[in-house]
C-alpha atoms as a PDB file:
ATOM      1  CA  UNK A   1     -47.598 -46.711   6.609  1.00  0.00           C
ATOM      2  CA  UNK A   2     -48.423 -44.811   9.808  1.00  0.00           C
ATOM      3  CA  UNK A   3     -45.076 -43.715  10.269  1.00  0.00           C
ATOM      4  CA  UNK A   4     -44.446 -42.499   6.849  1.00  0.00           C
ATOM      5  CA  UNK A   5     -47.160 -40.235   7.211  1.00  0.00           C
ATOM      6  CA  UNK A   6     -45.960 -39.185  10.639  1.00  0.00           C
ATOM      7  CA  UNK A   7     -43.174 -38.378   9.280  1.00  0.00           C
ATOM      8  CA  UNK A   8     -45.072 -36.344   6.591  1.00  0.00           C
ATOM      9  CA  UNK A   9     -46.932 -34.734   9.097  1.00  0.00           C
ATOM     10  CA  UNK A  10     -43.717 -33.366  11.160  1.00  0.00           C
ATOM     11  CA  UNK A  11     -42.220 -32.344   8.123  1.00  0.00           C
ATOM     12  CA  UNK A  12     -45.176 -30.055   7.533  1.00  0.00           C
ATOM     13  CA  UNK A  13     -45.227 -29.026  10.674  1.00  0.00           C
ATOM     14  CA  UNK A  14     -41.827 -28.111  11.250  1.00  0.00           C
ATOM     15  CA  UNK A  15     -41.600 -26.541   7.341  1.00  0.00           C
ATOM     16  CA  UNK A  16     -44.496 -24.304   8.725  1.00  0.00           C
ATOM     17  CA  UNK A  17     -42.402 -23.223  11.849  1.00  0.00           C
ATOM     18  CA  UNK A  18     -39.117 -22.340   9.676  1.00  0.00           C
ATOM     19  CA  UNK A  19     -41.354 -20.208   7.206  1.00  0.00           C
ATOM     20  CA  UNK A  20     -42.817 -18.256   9.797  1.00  0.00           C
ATOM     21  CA  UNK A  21     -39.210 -17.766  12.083  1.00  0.00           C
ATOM     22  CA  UNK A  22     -37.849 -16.309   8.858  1.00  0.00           C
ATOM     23  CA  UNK A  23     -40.252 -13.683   8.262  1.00  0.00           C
ATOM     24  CA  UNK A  24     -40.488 -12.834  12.349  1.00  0.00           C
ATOM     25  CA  UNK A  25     -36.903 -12.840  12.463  1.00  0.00           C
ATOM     26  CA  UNK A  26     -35.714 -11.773   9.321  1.00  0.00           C
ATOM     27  CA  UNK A  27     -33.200  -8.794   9.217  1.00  0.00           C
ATOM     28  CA  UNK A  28     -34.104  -6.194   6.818  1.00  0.00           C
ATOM     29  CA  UNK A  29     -31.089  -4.692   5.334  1.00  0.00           C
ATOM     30  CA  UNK A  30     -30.414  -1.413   3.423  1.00  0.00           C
ATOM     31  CA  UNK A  31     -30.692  -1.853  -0.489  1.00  0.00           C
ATOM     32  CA  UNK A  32     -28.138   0.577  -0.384  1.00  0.00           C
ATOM     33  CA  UNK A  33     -25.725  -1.699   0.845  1.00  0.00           C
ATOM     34  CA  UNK A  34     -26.356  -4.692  -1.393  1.00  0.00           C
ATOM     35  CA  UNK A  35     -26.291  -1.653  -4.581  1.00  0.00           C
ATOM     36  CA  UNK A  36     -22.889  -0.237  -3.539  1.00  0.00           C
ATOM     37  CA  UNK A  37     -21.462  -4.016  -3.382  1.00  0.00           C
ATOM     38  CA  UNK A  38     -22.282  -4.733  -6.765  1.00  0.00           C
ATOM     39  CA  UNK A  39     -20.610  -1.290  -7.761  1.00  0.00           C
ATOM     40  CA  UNK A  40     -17.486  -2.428  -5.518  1.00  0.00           C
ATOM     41  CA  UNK A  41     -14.705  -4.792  -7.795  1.00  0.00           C
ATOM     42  CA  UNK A  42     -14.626  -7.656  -5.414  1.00  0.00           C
ATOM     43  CA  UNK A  43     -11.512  -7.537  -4.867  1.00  0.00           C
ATOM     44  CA  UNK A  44     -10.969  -8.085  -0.910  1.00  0.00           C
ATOM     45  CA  UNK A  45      -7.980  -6.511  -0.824  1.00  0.00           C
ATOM     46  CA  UNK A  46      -8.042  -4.984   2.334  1.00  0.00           C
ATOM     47  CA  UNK A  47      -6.672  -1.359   1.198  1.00  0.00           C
ATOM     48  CA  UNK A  48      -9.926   0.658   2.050  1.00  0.00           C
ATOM     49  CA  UNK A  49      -9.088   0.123   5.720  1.00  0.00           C
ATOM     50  CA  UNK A  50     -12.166  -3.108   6.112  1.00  0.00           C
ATOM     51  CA  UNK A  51     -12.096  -6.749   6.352  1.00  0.00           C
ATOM     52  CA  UNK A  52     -13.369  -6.780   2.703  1.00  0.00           C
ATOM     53  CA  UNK A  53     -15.590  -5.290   0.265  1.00  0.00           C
ATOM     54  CA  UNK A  54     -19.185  -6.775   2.192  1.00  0.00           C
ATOM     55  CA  UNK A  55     -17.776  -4.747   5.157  1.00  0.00           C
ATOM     56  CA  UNK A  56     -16.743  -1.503   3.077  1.00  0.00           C
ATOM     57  CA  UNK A  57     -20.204  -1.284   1.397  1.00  0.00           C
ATOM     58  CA  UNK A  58     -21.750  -1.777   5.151  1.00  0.00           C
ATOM     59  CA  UNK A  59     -20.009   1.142   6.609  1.00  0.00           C
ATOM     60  CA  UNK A  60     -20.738   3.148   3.162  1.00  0.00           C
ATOM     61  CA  UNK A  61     -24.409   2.933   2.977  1.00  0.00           C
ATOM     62  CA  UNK A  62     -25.125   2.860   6.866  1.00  0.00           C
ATOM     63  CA  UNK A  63     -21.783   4.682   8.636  1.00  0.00           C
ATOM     64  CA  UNK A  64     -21.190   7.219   6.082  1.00  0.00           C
ATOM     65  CA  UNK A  65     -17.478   5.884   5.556  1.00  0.00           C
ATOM     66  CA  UNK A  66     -15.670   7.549   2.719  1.00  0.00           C
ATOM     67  CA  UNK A  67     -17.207   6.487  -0.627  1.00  0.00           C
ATOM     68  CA  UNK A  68     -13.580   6.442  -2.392  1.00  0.00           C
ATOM     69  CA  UNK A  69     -11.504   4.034  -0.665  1.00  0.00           C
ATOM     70  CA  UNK A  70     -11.302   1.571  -3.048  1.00  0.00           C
ATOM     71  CA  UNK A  71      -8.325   1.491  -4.416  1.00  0.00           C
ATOM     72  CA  UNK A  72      -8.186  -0.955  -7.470  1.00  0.00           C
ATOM     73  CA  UNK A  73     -11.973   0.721  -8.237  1.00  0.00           C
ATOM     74  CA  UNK A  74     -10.467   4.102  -8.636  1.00  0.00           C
ATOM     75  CA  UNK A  75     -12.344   7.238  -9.155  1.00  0.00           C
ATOM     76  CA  UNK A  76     -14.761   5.215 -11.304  1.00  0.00           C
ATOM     77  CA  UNK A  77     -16.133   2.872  -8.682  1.00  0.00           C
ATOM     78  CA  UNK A  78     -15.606   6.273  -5.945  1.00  0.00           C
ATOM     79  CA  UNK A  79     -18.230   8.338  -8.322  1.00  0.00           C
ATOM     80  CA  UNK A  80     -20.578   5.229  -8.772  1.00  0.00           C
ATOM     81  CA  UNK A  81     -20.800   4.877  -5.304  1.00  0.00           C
ATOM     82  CA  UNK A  82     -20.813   8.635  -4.268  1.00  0.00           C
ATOM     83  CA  UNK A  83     -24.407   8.391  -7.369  1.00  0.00           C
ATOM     84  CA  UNK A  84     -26.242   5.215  -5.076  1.00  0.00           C
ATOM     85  CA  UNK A  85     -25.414   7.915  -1.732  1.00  0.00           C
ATOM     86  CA  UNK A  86     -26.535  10.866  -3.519  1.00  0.00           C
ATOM     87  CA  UNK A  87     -23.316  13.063  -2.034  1.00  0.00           C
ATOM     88  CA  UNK A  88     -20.461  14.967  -3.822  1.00  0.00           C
ATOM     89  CA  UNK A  89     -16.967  13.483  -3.626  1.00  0.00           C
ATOM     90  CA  UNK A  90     -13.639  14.850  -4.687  1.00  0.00           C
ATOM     91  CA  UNK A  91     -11.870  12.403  -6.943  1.00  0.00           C
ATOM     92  CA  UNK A  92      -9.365  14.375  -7.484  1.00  0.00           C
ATOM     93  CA  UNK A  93      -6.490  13.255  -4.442  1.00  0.00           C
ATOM     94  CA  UNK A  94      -2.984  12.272  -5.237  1.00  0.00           C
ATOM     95  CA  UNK A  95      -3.030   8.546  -5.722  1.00  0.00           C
ATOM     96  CA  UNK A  96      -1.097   6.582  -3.540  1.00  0.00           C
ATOM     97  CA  UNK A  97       2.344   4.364  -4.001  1.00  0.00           C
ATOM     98  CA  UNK A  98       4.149   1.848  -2.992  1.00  0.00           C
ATOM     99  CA  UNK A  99       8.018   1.770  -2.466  1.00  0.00           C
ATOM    100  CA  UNK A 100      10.318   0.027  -0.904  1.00  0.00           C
ATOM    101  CA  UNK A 101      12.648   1.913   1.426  1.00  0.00           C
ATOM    102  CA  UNK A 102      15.999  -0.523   0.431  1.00  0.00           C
ATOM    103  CA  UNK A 103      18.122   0.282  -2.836  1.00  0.00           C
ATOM    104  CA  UNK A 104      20.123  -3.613  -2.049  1.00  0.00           C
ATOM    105  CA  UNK A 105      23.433  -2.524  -3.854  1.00  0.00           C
ATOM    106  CA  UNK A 106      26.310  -3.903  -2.331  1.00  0.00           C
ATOM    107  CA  UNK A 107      24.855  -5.099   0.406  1.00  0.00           C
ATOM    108  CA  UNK A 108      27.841  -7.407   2.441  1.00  0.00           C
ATOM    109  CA  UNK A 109      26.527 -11.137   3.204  1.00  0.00           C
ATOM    110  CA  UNK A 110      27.564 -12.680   6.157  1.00  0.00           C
ATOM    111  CA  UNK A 111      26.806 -16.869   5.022  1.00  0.00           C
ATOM    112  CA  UNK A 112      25.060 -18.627   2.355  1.00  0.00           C
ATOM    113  CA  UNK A 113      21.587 -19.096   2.731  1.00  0.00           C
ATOM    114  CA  UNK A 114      19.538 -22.286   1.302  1.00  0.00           C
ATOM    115  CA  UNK A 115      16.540 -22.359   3.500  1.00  0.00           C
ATOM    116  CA  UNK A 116      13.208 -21.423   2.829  1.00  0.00           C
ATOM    117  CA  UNK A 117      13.100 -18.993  -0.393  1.00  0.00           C
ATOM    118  CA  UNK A 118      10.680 -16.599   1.255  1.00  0.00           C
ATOM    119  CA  UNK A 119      11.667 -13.107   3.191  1.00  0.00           C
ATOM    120  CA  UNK A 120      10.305 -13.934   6.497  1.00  0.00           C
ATOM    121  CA  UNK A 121      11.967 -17.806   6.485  1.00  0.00           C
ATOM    122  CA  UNK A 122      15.602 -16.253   5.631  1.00  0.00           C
ATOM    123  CA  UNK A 123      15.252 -13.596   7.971  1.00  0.00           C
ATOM    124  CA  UNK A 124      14.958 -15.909  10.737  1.00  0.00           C
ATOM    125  CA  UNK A 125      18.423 -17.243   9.589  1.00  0.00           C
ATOM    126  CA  UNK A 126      21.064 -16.515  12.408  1.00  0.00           C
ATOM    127  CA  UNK A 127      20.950 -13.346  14.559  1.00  0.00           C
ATOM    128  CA  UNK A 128      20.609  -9.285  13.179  1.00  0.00           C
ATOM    129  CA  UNK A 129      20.476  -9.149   9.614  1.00  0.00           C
ATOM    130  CA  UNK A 130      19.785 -13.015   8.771  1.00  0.00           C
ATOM    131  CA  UNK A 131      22.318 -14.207   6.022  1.00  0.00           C
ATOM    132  CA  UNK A 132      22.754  -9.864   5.030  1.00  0.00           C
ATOM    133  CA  UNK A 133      25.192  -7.990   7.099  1.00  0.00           C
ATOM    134  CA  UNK A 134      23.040  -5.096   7.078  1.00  0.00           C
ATOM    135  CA  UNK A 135      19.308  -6.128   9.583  1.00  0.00           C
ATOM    136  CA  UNK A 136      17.768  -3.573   7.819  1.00  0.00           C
ATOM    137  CA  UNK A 137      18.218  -4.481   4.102  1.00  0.00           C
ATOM    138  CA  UNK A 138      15.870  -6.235   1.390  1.00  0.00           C
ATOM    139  CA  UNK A 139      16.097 -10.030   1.080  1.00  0.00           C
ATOM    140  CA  UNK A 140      15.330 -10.013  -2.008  1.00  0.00           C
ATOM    141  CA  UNK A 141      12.670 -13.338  -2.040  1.00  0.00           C
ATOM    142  CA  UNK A 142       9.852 -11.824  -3.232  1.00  0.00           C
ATOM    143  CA  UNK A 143       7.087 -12.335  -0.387  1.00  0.00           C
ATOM    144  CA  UNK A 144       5.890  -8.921  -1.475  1.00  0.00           C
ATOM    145  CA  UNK A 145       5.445 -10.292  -5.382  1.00  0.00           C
ATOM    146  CA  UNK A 146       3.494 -13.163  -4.163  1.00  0.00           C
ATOM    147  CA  UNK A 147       1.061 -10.908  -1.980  1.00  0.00           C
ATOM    148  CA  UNK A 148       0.778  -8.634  -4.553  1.00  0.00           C
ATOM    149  CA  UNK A 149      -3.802  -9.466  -5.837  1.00  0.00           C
ATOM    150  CA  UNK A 150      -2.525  -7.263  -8.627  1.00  0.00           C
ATOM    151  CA  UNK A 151       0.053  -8.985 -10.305  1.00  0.00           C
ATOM    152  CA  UNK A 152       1.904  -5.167  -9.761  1.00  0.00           C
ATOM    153  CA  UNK A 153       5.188  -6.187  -8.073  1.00  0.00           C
ATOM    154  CA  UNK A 154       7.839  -8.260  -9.978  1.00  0.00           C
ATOM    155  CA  UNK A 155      11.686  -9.075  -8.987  1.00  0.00           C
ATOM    156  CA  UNK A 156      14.386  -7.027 -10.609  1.00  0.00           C
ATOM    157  CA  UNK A 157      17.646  -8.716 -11.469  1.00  0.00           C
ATOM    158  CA  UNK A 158      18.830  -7.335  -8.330  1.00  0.00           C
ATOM    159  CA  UNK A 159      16.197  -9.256  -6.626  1.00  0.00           C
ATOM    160  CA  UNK A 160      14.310  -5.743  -6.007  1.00  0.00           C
ATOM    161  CA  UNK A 161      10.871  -5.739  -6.074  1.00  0.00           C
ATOM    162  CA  UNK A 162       9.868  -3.366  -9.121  1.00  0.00           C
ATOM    163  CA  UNK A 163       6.559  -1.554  -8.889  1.00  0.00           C
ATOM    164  CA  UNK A 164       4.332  -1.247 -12.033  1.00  0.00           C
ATOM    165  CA  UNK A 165       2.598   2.252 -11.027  1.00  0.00           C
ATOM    166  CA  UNK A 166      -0.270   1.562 -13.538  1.00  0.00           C
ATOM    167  CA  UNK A 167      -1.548  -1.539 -12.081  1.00  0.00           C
ATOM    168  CA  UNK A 168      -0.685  -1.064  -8.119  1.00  0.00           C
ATOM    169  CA  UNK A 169      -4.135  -0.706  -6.588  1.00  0.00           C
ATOM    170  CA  UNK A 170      -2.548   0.654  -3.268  1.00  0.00           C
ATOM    171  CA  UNK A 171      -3.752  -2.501  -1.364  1.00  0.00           C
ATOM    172  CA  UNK A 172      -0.927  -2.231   1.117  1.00  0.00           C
ATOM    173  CA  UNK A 173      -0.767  -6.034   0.988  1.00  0.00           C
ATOM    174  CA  UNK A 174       2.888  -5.989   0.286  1.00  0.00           C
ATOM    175  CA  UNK A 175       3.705  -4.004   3.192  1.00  0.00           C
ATOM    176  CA  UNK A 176       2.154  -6.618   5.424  1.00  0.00           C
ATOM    177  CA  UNK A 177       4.094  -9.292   3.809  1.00  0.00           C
ATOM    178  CA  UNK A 178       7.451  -7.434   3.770  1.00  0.00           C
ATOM    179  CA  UNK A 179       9.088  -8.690   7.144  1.00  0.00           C
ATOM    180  CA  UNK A 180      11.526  -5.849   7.449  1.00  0.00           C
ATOM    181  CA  UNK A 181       8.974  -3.025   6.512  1.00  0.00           C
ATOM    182  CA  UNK A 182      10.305  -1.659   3.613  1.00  0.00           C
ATOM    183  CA  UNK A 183       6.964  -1.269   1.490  1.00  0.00           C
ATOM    184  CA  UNK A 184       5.462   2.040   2.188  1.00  0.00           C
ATOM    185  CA  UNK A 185       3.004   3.589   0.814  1.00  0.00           C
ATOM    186  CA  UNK A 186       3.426   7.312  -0.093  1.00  0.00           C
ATOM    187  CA  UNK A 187       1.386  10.078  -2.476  1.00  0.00           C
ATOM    188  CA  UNK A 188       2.500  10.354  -5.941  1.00  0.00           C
ATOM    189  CA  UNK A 189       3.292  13.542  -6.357  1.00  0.00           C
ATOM    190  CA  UNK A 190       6.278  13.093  -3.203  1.00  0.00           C
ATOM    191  CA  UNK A 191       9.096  12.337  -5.912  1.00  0.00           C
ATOM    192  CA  UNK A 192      11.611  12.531  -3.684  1.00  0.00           C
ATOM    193  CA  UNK A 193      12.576   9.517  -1.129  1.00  0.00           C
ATOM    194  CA  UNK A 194      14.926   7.791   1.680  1.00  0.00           C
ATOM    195  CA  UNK A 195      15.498   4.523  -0.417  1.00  0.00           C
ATOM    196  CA  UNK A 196      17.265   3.218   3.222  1.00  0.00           C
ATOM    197  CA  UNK A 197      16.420   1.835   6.524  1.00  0.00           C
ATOM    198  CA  UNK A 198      19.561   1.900   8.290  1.00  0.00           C
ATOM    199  CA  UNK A 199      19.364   3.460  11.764  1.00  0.00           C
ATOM    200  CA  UNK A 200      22.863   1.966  12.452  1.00  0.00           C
ATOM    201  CA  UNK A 201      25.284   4.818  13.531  1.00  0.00           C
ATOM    202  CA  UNK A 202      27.218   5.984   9.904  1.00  0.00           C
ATOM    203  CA  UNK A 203      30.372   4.484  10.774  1.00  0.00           C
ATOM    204  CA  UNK A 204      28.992   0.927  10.991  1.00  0.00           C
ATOM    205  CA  UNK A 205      26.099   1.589   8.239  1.00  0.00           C
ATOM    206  CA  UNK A 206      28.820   2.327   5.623  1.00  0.00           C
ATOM    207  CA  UNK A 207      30.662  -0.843   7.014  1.00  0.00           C
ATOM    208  CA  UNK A 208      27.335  -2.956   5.964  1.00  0.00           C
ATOM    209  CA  UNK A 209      26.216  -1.762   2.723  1.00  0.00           C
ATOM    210  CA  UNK A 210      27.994   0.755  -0.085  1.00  0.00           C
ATOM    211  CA  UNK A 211      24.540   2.854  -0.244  1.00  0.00           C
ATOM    212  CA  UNK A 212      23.041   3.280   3.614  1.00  0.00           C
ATOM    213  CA  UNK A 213      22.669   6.331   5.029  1.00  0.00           C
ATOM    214  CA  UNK A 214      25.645   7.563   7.164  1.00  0.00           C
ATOM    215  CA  UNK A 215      23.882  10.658   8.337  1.00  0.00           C
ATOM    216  CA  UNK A 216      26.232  13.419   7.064  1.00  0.00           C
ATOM    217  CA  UNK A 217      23.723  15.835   7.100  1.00  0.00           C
ATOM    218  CA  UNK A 218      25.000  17.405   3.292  1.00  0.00           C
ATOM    219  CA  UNK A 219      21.194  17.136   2.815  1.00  0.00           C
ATOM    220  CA  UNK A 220      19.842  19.093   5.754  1.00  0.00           C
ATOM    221  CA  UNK A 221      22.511  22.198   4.483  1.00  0.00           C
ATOM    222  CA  UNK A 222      21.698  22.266   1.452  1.00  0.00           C
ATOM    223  CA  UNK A 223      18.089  21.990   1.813  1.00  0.00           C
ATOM    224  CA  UNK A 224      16.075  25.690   1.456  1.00  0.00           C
ATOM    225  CA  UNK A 225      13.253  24.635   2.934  1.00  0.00           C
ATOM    226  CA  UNK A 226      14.337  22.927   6.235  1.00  0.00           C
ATOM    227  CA  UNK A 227      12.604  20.200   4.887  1.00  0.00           C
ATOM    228  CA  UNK A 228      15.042  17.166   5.494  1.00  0.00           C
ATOM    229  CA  UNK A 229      16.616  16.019   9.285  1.00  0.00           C
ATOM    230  CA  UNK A 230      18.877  13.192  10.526  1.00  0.00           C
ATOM    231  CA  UNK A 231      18.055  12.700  13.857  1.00  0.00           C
ATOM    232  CA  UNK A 232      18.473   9.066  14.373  1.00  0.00           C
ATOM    233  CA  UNK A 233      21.344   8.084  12.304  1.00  0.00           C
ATOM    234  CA  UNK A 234      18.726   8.625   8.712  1.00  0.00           C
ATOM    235  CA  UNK A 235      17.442  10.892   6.718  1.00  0.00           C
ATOM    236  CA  UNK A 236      13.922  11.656   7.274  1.00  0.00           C
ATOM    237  CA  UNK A 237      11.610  13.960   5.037  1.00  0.00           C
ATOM    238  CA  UNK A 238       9.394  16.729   5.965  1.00  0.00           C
ATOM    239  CA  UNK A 239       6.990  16.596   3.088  1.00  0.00           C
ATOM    240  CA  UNK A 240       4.936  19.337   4.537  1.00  0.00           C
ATOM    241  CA  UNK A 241       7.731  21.395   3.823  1.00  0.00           C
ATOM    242  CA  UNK A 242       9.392  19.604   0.817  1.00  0.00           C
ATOM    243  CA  UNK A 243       9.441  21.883  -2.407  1.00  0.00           C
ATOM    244  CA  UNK A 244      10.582  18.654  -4.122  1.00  0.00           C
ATOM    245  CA  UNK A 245      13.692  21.161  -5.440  1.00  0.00           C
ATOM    246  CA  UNK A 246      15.778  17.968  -5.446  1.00  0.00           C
ATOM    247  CA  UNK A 247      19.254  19.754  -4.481  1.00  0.00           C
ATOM    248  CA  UNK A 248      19.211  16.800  -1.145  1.00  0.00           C
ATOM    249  CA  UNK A 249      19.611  14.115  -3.848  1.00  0.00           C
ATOM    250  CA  UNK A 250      22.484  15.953  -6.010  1.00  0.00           C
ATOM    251  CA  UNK A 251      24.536  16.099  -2.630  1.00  0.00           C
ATOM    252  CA  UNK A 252      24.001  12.661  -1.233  1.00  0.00           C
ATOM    253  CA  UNK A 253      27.217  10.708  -1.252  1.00  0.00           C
ATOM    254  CA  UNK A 254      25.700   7.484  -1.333  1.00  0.00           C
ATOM    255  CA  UNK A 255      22.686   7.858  -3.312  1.00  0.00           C
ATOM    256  CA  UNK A 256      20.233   7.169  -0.474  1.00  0.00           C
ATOM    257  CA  UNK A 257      18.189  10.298  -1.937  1.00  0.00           C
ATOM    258  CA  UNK A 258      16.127   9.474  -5.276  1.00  0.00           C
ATOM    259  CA  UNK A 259      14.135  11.531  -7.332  1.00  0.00           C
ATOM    260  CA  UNK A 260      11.417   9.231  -9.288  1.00  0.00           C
ATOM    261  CA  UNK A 261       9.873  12.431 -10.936  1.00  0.00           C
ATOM    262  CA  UNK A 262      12.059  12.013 -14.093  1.00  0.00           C
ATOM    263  CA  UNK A 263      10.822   8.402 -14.239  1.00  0.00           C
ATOM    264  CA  UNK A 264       7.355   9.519 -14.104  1.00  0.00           C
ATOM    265  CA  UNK A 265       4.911  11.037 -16.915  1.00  0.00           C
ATOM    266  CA  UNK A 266       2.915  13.394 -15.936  1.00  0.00           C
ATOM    267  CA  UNK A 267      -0.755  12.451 -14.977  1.00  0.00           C
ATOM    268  CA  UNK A 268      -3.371  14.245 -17.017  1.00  0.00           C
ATOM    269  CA  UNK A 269      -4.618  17.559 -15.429  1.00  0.00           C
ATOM    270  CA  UNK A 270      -1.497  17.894 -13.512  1.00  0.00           C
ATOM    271  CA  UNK A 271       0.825  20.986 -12.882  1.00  0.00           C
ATOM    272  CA  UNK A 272       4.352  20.402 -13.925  1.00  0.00           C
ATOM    273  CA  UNK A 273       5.542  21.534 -10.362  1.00  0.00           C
ATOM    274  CA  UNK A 274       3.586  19.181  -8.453  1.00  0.00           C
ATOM    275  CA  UNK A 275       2.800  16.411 -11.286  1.00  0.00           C
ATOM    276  CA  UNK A 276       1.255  13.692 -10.155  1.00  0.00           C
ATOM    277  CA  UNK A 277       2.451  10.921 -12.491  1.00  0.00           C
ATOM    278  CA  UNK A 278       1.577   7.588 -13.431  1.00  0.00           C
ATOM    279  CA  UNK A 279       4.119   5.723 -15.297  1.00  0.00           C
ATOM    280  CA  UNK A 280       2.962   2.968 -17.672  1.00  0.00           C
ATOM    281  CA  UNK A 281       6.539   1.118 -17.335  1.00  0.00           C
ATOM    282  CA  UNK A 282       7.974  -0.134 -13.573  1.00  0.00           C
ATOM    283  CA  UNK A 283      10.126   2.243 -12.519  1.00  0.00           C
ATOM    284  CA  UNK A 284      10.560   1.135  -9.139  1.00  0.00           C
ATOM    285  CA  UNK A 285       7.946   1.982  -7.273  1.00  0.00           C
ATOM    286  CA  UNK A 286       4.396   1.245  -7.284  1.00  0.00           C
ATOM    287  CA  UNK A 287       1.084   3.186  -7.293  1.00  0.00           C
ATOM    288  CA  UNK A 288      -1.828   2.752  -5.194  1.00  0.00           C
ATOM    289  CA  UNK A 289      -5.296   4.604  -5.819  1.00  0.00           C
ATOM    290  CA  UNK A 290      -5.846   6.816  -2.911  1.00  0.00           C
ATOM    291  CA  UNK A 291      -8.691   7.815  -1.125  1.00  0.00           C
ATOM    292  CA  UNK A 292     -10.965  11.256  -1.903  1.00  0.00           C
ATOM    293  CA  UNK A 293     -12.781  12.767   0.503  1.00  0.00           C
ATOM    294  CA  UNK A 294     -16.470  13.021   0.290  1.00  0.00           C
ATOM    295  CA  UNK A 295     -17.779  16.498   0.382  1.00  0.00           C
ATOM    296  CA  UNK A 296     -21.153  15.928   1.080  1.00  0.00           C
ATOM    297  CA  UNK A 297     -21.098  13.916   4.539  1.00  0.00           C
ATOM    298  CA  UNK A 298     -17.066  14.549   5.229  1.00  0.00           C
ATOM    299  CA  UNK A 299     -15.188  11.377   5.875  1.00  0.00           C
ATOM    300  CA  UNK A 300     -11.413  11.499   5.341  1.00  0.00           C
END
């Protein structure tokens, strides 16, 4: 009996104790934060540069971090947020999309591979390019698909990842997963793109695959803008300077030069010159919702 109610008795106590450490050494937070999380999708994903959407809204409502980084929110969840701040944003910023920098046509193999069916298992298969001649080149298992939150990224018959533009969030998850960093992300309205990696001098590049880059430089000389170099064995762009004319991609001998605007509709609001498109269909590439800058406290 008497130790039941000792027990009792240091319950109390200690209940008492707990109750009044909680309010002496509670944190107050900023409602602010806890609003601008519930605005947020939950997603996770990682694209608006934080560990996760607790993180984002904490560097929102106390850091004044851009209120339109979310990318799978959009310019919906950007103007929600920018209303709890009280600021001005600009909404209006070229989304952002992923592609992958590898057309994998023709590529030579070197052996047969039947290890583990994911990118970064085959391309620790042998030495330089794994079980592909060319080190640079696509494997072609899909870890980009499965890292994908968005369901965005599928595998072409080619074994290509193919990038539905309308549901890419821009998470940049794929380009983490992609061990031979072929998934970039890039602005929508740059139509015109290096689909190659190969830094291999041209001689030995046109050896490996049918479609690298041999750095012939028809691009640079026909290019009015100066916008397009070479200088390490691959075409690079300038897009500062790009006038997205397309005459590079008419002249390339081995297709390495694409132009996706054709593939692309238009995005409403949008000047046919520098359209920035989002296409319901895959085309390729994939779309991510970019960041807009907010006009009110400036962050990027």
């Amino acid at each position: 009996m008497w130790a039941l109610l000792a027990m009792t008795a240091m319950g109390a106590v200690l209940a008492f104790i707990l109750a009044v450490a909680s309010k002496k050494f509670a944190v107050e937070t900023n409602p602010k934060v806890e609003l601008v999380l519930e605005a947020l999708p939950g997603a996770n994903c990682g694209g608006c540069g934080y560990a996760g959407c607790a993180a984002y809204a904490e560097a929102v409502a106390l850091k004044n971090a851009d209120p339109t980084l979310c990318a799978p929110g959009g310019a919906e969840v950007g103007l929600a947020i920018a209303r709890i701040l009280g600021v001005t944003v600009d909404v209006g910023k070229a989304r952002f999309v992923a592609l992958c920098g590898c057309q994998k046509k023709d590529v030579k193999t070197v052996a047969v591979y039947s290890g583990i069916q994911s990118c970064r298992g085959a391309s620790l298969f042998g030495l330089g390019g794994g079980w592909l001649d060319c080190r640079y080149g696509c494997l072609g298992y899909g870890d980009c698909a499965r890292a994908c939150p968005f369901g965005a990224i599928t595998m072409g018959p080619d074994r290509r990842p193919v990038v539905d533009e309308a549901r890419c969030a821009g998470c940049r998850k794929c380009s983490v997963a992609c061990s031979r960093n072929l998934m970039t992300a890039s602005p929508i309205t740059r139509h015109i793109h290096v689909r190659c990696h190969n830094r291999d001098r041209g001689a030995m590049a046109n050896r490996m695959c049918a479609h690298a880059c041999i750095a012939c430089k028809k691009c640079e000389k026909v290019c009015p803008a100066d916008a397009i170099h070479a200088p390490n064995y691959l075409a690079e762009i300038d897009y500062g300077k790009c006038i997205g004319c397309g005459k590079c991609v008419a002249v390339c001998p081995h297709q390495v030069l694409v132009n996706l605007h054709p593939a692309r509709e238009p995005e409403p609001g949008a000047t046919a010159g520098n359209a920035a498109p989002e296409s319901p269909e895959p085309v390729g590439v994939g779309a991510a919702a970019s960041p807009a800058s907010r006009q009110g406290d400036g962050e990027p």
